[in-house]
PDB file of N, CA and C in Angstrom:
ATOM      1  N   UNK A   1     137.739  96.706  90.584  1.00  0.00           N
ATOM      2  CA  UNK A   1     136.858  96.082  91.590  1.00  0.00           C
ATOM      3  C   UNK A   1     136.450  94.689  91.137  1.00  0.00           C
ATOM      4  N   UNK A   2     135.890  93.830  92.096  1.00  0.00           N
ATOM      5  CA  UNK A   2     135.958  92.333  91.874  1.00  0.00           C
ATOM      6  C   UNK A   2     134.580  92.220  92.060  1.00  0.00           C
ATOM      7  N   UNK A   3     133.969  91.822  90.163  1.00  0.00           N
ATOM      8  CA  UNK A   3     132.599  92.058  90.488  1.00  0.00           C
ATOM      9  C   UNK A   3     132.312  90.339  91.030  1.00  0.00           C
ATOM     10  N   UNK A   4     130.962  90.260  91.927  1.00  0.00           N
ATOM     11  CA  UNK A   4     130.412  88.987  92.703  1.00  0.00           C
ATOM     12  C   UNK A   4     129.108  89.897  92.957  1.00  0.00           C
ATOM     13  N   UNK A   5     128.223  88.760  93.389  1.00  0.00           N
ATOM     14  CA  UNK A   5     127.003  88.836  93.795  1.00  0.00           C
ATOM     15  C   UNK A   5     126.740  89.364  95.119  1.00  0.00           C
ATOM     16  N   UNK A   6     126.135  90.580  95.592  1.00  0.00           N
ATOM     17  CA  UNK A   6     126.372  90.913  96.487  1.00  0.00           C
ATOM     18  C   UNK A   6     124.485  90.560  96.498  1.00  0.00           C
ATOM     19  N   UNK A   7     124.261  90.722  98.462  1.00  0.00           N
ATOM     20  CA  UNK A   7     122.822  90.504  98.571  1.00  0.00           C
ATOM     21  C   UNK A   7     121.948  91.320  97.833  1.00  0.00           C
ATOM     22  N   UNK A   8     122.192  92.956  98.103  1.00  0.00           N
ATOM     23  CA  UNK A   8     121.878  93.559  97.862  1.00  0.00           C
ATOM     24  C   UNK A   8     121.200  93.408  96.233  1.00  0.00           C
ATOM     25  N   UNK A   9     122.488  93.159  95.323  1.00  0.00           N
ATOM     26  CA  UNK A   9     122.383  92.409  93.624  1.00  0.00           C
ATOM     27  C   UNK A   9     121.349  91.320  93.900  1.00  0.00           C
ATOM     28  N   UNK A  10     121.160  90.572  94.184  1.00  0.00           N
ATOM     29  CA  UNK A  10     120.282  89.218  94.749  1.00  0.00           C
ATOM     30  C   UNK A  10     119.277  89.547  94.704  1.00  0.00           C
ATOM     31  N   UNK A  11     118.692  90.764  95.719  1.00  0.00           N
ATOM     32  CA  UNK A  11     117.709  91.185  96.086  1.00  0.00           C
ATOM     33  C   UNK A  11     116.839  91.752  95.028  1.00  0.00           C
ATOM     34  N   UNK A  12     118.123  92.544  94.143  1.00  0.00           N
ATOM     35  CA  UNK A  12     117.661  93.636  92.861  1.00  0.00           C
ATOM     36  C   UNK A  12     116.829  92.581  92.228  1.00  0.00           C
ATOM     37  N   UNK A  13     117.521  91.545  91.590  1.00  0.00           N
ATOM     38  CA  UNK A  13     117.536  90.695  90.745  1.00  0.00           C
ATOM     39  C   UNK A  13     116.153  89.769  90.509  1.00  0.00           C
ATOM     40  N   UNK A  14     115.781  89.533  92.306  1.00  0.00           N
ATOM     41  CA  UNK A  14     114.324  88.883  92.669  1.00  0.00           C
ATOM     42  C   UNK A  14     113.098  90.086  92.009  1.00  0.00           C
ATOM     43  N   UNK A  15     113.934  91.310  92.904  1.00  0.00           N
ATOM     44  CA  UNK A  15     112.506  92.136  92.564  1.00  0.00           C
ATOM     45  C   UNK A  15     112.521  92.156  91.052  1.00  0.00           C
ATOM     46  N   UNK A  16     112.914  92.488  90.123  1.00  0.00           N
ATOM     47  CA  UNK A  16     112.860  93.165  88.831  1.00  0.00           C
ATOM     48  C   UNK A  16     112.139  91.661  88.253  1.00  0.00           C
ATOM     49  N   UNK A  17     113.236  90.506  88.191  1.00  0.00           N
ATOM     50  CA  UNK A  17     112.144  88.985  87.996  1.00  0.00           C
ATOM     51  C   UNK A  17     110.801  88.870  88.553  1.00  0.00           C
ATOM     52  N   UNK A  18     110.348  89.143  89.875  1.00  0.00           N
ATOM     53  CA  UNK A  18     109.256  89.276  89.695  1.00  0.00           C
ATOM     54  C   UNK A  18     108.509  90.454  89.122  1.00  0.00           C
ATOM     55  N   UNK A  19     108.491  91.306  89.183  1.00  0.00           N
ATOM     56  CA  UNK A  19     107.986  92.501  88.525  1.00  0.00           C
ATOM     57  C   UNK A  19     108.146  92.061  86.542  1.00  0.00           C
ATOM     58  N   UNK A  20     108.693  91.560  86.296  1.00  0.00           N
ATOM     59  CA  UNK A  20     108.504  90.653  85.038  1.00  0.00           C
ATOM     60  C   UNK A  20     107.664  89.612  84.503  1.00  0.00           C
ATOM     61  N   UNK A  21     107.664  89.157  85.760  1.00  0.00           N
ATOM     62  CA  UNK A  21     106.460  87.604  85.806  1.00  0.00           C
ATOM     63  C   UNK A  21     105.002  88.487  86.022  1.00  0.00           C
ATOM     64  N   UNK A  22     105.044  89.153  86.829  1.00  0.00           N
ATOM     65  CA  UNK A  22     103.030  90.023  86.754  1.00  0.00           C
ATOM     66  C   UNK A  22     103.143  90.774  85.965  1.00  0.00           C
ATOM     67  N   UNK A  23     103.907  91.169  85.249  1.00  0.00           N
ATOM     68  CA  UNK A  23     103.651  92.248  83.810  1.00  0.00           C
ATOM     69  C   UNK A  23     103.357  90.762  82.717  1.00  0.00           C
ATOM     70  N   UNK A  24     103.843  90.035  83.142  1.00  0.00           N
ATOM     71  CA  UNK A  24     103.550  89.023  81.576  1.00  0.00           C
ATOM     72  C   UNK A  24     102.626  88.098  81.408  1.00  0.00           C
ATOM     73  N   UNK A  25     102.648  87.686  83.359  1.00  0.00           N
ATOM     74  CA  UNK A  25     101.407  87.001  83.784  1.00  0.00           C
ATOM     75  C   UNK A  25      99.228  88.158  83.502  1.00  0.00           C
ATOM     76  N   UNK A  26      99.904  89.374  83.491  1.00  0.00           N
ATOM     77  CA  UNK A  26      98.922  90.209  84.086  1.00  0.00           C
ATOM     78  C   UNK A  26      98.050  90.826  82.797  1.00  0.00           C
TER      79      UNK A  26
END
């Protein structure tokens, strides 16, 4: 399979980054 960025990956990627930034900010 031909890995690429799918939205879905995009999407993952925002949530977990933010959920990183208020654990470090918090």
């Amino acid at each position: 399979m031909k890995r690429g960025f799918t939205l879905f990956e995009m999407i993952v990627a925002i949530g977990v980054f933010s959920i990183i930034v208020v654990i470090s900010l918090g």
